[in-house]
N, C-alpha and C. Protein backbone atom coordinates (compact mmCIF):
# COMPACT_ATOMS: atom_id res chain seq x y z
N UNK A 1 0.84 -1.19 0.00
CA UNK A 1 0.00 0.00 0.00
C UNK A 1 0.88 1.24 0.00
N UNK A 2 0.84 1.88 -1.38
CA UNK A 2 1.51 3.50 -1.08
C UNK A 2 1.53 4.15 -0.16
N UNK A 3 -0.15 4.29 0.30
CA UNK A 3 -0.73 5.29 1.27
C UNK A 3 -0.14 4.75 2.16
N UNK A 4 -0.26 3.92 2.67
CA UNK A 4 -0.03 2.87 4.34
C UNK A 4 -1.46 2.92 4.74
N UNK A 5 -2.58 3.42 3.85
CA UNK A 5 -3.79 3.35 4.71
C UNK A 5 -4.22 1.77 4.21
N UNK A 6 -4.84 1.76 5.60
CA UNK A 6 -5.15 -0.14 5.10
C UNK A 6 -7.20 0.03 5.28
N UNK A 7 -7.71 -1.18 4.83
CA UNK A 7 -9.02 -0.81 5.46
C UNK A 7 -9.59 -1.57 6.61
N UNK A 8 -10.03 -1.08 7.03
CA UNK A 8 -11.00 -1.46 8.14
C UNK A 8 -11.53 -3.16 7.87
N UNK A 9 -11.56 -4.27 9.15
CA UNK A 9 -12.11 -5.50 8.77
C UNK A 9 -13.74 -5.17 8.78
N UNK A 10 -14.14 -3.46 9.41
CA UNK A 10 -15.63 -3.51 9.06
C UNK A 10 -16.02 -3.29 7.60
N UNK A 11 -14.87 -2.39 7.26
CA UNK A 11 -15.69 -2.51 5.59
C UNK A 11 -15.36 -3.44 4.65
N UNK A 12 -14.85 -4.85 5.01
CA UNK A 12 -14.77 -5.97 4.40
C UNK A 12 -15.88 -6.40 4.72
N UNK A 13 -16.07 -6.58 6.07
CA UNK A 13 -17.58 -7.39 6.71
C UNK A 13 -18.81 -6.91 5.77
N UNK A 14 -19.29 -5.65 5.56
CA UNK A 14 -20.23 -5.25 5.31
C UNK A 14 -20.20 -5.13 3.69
N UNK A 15 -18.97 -4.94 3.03
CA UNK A 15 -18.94 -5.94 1.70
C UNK A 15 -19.63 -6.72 1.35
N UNK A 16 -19.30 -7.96 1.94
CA UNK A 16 -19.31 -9.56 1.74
C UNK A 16 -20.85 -9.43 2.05
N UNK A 17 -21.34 -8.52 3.40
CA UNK A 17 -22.65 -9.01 3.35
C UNK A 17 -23.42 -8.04 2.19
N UNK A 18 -23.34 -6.96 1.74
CA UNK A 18 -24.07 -6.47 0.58
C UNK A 18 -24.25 -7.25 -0.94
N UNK A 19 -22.77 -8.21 -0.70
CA UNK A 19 -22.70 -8.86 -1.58
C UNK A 19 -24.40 -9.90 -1.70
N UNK A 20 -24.13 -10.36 -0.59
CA UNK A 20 -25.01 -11.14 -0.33
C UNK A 20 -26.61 -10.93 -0.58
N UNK A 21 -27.53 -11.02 -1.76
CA UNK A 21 -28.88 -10.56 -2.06
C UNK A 21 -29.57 -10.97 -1.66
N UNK A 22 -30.19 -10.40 -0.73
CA UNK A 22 -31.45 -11.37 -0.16
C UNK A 22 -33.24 -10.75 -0.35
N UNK A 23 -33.95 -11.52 -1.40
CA UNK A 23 -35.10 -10.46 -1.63
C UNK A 23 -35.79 -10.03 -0.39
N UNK A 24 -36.53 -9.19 -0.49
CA UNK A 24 -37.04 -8.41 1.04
C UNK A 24 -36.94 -8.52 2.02
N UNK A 25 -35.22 -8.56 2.17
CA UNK A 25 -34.86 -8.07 3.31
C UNK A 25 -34.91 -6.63 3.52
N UNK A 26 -35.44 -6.30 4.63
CA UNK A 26 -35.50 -4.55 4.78
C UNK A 26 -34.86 -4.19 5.33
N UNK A 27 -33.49 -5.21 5.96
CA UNK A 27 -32.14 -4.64 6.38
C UNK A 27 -31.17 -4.65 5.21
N UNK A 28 -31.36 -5.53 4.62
CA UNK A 28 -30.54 -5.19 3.08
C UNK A 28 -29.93 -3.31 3.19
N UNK A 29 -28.43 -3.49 2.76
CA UNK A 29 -27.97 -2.19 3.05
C UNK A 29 -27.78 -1.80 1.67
N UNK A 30 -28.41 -0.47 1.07
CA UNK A 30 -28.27 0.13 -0.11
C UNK A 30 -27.20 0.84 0.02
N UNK A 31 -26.98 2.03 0.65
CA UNK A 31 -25.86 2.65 0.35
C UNK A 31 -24.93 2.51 1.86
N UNK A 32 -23.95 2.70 1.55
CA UNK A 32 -22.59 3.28 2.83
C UNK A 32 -21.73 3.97 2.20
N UNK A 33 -21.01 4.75 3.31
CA UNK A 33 -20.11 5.58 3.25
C UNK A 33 -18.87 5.59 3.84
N UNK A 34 -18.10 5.66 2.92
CA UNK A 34 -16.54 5.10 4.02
C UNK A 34 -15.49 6.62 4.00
N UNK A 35 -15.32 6.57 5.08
CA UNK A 35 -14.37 7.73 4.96
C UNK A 35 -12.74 7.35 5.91
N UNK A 36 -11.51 7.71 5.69
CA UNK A 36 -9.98 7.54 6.65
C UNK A 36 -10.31 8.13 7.81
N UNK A 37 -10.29 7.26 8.62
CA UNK A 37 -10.03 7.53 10.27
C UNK A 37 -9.14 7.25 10.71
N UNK A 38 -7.96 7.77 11.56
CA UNK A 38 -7.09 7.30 12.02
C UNK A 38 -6.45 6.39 11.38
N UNK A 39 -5.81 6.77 10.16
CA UNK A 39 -5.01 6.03 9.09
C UNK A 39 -5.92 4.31 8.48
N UNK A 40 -6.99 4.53 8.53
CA UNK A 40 -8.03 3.58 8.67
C UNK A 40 -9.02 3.62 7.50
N UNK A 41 -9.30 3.46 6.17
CA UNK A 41 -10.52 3.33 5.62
C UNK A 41 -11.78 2.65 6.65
N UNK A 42 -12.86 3.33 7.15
CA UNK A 42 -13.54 3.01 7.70
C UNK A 42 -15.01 3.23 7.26
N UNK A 43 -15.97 2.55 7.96
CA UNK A 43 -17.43 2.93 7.63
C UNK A 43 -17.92 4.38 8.40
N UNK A 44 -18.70 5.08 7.29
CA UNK A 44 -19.03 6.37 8.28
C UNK A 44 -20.50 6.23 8.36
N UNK A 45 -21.14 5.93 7.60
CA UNK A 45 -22.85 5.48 7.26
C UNK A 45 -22.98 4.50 6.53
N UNK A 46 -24.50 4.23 6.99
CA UNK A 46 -24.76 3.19 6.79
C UNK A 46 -26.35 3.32 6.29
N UNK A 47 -27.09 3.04 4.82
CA UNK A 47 -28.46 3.30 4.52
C UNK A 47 -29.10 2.07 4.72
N UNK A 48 -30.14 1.27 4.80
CA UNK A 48 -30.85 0.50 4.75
C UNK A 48 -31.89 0.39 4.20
N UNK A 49 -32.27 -0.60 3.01
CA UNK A 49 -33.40 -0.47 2.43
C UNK A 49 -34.73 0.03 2.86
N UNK A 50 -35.07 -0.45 4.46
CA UNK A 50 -35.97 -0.62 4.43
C UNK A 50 -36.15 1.47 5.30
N UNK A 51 -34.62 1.78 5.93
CA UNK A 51 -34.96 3.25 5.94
C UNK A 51 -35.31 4.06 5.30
N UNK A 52 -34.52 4.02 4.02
CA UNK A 52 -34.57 4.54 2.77
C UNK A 52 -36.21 4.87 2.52
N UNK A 53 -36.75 3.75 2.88
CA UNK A 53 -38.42 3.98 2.04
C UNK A 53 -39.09 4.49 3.36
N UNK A 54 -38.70 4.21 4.91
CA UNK A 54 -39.44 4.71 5.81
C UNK A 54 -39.47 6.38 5.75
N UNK A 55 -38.20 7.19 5.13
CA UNK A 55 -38.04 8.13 4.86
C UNK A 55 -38.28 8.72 3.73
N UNK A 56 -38.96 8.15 2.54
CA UNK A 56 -39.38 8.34 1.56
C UNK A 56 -38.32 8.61 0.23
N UNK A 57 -37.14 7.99 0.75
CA UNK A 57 -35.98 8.70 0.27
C UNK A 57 -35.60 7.31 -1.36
N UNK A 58 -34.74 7.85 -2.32
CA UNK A 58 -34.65 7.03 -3.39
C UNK A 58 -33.00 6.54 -3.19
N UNK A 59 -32.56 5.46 -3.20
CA UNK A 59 -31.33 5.48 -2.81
C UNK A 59 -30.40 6.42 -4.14
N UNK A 60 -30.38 6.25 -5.19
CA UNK A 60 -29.82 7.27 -6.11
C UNK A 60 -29.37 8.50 -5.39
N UNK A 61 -30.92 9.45 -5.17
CA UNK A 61 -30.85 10.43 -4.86
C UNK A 61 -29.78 10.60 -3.87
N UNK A 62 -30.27 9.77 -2.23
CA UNK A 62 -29.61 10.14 -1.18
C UNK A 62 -28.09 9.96 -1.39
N UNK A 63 -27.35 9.00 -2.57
CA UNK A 63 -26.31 8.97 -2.42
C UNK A 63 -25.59 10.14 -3.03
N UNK A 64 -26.32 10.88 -4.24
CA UNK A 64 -26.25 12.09 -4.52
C UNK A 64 -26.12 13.43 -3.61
N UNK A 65 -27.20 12.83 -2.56
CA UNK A 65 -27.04 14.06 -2.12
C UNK A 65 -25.55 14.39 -0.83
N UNK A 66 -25.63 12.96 -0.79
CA UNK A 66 -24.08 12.48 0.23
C UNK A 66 -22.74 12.98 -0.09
N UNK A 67 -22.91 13.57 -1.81
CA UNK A 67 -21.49 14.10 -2.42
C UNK A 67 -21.52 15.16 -2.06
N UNK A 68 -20.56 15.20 -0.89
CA UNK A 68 -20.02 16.61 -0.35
C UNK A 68 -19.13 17.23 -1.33
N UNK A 69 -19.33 18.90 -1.89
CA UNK A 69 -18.06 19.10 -2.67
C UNK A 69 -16.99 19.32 -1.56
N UNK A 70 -16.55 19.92 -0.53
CA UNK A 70 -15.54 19.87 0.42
C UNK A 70 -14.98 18.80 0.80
N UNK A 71 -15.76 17.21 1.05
CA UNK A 71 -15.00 16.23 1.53
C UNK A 71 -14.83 14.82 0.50
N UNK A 72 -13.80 14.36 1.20
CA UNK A 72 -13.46 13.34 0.42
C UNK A 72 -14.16 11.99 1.11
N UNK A 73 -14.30 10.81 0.19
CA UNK A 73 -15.45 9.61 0.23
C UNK A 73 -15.07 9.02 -0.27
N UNK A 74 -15.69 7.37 -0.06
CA UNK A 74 -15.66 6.57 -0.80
C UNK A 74 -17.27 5.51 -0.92
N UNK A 75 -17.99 4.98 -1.67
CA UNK A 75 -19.40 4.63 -1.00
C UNK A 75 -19.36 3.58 -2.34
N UNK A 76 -20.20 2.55 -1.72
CA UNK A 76 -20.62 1.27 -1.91
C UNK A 76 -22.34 1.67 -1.74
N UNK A 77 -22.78 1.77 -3.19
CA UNK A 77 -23.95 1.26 -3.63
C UNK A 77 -24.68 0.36 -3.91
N UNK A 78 -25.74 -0.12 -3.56
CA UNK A 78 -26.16 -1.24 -4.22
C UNK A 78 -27.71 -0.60 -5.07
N UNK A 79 -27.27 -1.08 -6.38
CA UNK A 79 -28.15 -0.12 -7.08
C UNK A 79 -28.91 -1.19 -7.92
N UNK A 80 -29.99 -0.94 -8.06
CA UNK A 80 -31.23 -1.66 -8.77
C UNK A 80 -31.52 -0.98 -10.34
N UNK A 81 -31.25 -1.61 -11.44
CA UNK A 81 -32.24 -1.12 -11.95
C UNK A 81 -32.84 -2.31 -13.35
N UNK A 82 -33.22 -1.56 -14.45
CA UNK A 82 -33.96 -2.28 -15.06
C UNK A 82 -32.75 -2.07 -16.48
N UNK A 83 -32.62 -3.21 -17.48
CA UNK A 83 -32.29 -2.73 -18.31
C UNK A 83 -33.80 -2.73 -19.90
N UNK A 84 -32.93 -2.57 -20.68
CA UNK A 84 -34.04 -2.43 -22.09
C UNK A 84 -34.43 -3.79 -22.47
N UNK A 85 -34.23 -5.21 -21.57
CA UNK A 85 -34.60 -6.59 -21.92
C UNK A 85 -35.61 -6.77 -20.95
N UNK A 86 -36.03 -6.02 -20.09
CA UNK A 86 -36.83 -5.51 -19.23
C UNK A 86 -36.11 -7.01 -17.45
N UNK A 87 -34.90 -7.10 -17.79
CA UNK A 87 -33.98 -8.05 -16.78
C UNK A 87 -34.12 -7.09 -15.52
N UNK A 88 -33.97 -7.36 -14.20
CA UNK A 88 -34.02 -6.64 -13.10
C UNK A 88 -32.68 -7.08 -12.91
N UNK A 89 -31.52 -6.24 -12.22
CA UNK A 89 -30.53 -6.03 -11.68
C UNK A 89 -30.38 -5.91 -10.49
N UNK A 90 -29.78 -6.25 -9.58
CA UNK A 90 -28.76 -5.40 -8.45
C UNK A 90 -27.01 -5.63 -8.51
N UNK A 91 -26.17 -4.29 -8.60
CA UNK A 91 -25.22 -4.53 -9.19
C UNK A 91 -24.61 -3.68 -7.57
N UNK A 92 -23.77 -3.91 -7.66
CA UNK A 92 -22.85 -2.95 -6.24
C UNK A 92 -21.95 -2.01 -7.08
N UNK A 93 -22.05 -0.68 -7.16
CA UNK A 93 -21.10 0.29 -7.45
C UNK A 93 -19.96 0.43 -6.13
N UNK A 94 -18.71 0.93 -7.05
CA UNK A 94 -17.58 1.39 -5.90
C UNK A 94 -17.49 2.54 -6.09
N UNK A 95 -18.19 3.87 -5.52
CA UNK A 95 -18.19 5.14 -6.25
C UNK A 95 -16.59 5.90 -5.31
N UNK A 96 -15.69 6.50 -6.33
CA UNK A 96 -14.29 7.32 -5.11
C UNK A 96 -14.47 8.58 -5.88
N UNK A 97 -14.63 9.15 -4.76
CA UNK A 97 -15.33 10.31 -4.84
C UNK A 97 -14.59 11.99 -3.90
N UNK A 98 -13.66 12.50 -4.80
CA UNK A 98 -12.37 12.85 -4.58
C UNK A 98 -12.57 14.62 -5.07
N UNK A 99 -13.89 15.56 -4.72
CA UNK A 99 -13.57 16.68 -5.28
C UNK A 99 -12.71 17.45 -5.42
N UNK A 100 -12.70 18.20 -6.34
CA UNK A 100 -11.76 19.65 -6.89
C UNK A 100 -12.00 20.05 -5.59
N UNK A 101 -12.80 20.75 -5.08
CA UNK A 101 -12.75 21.48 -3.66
C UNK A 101 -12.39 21.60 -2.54
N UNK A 102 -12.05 19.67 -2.54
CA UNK A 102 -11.53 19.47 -1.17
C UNK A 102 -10.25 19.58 -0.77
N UNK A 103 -9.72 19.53 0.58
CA UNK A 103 -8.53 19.85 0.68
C UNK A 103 -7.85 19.12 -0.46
N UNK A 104 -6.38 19.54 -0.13
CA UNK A 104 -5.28 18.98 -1.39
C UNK A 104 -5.01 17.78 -0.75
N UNK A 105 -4.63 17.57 0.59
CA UNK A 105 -3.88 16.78 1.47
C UNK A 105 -4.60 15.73 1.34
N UNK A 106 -6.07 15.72 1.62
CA UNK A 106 -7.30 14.87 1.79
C UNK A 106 -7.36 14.19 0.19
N UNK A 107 -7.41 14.77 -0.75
CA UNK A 107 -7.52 14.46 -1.88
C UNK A 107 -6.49 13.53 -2.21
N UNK A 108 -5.15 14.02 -1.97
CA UNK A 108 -4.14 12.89 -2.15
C UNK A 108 -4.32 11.62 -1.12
N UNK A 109 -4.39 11.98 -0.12
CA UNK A 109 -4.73 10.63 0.63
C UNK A 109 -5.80 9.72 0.22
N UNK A 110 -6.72 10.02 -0.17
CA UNK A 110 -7.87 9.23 -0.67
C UNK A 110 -7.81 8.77 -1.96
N UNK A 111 -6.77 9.66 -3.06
CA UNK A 111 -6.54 8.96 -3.95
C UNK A 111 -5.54 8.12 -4.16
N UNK A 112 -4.74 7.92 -2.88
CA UNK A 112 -3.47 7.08 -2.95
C UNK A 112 -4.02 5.89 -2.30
N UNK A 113 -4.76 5.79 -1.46
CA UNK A 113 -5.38 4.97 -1.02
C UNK A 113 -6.67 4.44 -1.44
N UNK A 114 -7.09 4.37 -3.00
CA UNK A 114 -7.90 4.39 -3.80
C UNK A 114 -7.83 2.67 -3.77
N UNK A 115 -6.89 2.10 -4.10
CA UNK A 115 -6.40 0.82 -4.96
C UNK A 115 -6.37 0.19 -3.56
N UNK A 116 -6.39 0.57 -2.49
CA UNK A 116 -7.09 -0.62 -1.24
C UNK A 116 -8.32 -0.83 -1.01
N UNK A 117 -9.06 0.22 -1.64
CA UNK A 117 -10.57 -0.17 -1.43
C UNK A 117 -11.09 -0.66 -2.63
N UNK A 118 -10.29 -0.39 -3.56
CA UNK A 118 -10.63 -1.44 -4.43
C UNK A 118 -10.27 -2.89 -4.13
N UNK A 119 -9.08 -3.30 -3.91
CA UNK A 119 -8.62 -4.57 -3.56
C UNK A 119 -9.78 -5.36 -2.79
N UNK A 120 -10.54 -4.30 -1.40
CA UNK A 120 -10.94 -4.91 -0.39
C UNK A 120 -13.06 -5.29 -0.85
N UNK A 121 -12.76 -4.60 -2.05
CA UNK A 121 -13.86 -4.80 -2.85
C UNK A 121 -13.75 -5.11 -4.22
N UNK A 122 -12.69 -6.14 -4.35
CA UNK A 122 -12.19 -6.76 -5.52
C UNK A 122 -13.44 -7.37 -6.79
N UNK A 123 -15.01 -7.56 -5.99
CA UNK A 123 -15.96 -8.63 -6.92
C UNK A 123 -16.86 -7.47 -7.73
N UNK A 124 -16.36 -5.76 -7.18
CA UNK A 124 -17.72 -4.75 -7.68
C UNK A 124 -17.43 -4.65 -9.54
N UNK A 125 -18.66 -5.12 -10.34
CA UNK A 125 -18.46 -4.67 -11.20
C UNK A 125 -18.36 -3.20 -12.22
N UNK A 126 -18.70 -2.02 -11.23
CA UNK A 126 -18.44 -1.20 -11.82
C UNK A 126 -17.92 -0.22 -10.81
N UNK A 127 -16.98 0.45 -11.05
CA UNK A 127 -16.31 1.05 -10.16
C UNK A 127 -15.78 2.42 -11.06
N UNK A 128 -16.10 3.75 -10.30
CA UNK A 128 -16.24 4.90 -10.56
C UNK A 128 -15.46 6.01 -10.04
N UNK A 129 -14.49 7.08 -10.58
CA UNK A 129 -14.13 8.18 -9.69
C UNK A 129 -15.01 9.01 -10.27
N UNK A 130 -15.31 9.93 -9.59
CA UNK A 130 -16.05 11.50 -9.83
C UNK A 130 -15.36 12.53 -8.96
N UNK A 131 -15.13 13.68 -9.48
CA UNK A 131 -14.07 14.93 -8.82
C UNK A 131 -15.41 16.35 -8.36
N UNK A 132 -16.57 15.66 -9.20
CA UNK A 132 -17.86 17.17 -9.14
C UNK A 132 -18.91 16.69 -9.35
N UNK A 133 -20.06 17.39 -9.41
CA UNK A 133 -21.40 16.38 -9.08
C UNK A 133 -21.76 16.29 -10.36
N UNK A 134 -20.59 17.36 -11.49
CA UNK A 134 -21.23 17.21 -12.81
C UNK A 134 -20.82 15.81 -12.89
N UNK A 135 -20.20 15.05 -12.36
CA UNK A 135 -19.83 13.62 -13.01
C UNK A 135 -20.60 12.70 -13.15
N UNK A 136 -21.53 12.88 -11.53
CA UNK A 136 -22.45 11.88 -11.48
C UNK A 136 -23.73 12.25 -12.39
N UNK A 137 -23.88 13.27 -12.43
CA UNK A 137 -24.93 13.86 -13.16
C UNK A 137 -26.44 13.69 -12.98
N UNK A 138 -27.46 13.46 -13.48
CA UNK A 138 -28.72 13.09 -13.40
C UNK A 138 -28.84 11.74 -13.10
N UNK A 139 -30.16 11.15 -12.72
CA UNK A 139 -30.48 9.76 -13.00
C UNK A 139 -30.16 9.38 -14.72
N UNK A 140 -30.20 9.81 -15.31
CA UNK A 140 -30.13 9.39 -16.99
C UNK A 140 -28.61 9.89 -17.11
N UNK A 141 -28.15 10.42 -16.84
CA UNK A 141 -26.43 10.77 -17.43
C UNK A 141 -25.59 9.56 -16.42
N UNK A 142 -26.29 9.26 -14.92
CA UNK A 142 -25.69 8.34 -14.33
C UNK A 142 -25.56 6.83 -14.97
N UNK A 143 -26.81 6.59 -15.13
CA UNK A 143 -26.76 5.48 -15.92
C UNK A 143 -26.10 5.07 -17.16
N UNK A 144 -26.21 6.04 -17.58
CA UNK A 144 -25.24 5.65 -19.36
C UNK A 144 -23.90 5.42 -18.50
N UNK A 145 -23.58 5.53 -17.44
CA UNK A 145 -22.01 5.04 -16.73
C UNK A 145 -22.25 3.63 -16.85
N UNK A 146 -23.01 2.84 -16.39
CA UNK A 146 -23.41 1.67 -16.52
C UNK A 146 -23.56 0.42 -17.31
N UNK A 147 -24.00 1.19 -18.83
CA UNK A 147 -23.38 0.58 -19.75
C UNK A 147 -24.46 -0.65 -20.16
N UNK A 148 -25.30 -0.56 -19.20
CA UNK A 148 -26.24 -1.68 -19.65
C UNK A 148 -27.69 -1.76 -20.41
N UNK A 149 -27.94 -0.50 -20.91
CA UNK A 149 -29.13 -0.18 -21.60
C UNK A 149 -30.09 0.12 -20.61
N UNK A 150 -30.05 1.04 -19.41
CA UNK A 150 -30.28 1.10 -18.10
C UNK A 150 -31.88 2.15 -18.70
N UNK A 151 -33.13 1.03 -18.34
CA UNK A 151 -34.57 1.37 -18.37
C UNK A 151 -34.55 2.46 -17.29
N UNK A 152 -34.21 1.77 -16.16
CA UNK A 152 -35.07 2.40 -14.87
C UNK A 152 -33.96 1.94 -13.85
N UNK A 153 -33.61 3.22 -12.69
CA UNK A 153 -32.64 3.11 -11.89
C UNK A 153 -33.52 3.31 -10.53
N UNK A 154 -33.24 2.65 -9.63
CA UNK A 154 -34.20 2.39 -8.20
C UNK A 154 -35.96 2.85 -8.66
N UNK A 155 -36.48 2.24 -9.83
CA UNK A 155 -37.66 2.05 -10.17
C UNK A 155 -38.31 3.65 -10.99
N UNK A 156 -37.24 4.16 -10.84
CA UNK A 156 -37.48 5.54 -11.56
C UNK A 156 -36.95 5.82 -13.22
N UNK A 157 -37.93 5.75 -14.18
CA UNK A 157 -37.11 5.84 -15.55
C UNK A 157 -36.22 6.81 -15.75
N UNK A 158 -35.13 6.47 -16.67
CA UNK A 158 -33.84 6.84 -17.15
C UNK A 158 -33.80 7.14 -18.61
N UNK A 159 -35.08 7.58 -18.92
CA UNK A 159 -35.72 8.01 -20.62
C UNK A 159 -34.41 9.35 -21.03
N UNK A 160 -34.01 9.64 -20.04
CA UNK A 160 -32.99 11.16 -20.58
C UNK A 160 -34.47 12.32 -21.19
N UNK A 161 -35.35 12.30 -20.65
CA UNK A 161 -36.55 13.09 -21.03
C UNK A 161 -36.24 13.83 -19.98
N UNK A 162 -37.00 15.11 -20.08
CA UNK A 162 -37.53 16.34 -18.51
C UNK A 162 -38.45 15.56 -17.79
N UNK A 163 -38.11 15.60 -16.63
CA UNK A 163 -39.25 15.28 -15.60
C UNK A 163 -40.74 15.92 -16.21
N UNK A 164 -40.53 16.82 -16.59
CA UNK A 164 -42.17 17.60 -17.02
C UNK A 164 -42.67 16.86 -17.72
N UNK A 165 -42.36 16.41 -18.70
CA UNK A 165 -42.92 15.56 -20.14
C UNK A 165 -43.27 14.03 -19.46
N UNK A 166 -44.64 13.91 -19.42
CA UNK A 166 -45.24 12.80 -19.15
C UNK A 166 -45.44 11.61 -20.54
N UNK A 167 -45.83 12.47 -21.39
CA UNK A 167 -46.00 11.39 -22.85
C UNK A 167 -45.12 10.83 -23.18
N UNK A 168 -45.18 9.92 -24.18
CA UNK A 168 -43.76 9.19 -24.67
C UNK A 168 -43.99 10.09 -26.14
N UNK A 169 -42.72 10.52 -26.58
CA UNK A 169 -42.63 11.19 -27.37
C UNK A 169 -42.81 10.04 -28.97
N UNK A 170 -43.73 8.71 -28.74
CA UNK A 170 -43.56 8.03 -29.82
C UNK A 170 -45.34 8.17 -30.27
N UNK A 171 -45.84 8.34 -29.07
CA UNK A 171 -47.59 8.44 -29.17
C UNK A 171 -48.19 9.28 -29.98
N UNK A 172 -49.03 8.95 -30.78
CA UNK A 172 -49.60 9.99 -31.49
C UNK A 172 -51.12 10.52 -31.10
């Protein structure tokens, strides 16, 4: 390890179990957040499916709204969606998430220590840096990251249309 930062055996634990799909479980964990503690990749939050909806909240969104531009992150998604074969998904994103804004010091540390949280989440198939929130972008600019002909992301369509426009622009 460049950094010398190593990670935490909690954010291996909670890996292995996100890995793990279990249909309606309402502890099923959608999003977390890992941030360096004491030379430590560690867990800082923790979402749960079944909070997520007690709060009315979309996991997309909330992980959106989790991108601090000042601090540096790292977060494990577990994201649902639909592709254009109408197949249902759950895929685990590794989002490192490293703004322009944040300190310099912080930024280098988190990006030197990038390639241990990957290691320690060696099975995620898609794995992401973003530096600004233009990266992550919308539900529809997020998805084309994805790569999979992405219908619908946590049950919300990904048409790249305005929210305003209810019709399908094919109807006559």
């Amino acid at each position: 390890m460049a950094s010398g930062i190593e990670v935490d055996d909690k954010v291996t634990e909670l890996y292995v179990s996100m890995k793990k799909v279990k249909v309606g479980d309402g502890d099923r964990v959608k999003l977390a957040a890992f941030h360096i503690v004491n030379s430590k990749i560690d867990v800082k939050t923790i979402w749960t499916e079944q909070g997520l909806l007690d709060e009315g909240k979309d996991a997309f969104e909330e992980m959106r709204a989790q991108l601090n531009e000042k601090e540096c992150a790292y977060f494990l998604y577990d994201c649902h969606f639909q592709n254009d074969e109408f197949s249902n998904k759950d895929e685990l994103i590794l989002l490192s998430w490293f703004p322009d804004k944040a300190n310099v010091k912080d930024r280098m540390t988190y990006s030197c220590s990038e390639q241990s949280m990957k290691k320690a989440c060696s099975d995620v198939k898609h794995k992401m840096q973003m530096n600004d929130l233009g990266d992550c972008g919308n539900r529809f600019e997020f998805s084309k990251k994805l790569k999979d002909n992405v219908r619908t992301l946590e049950g919300t369509s990904c048409s790249g249309e305005p929210p305003m426009q209810s019709q399908h622009p094919c109807k006559h």
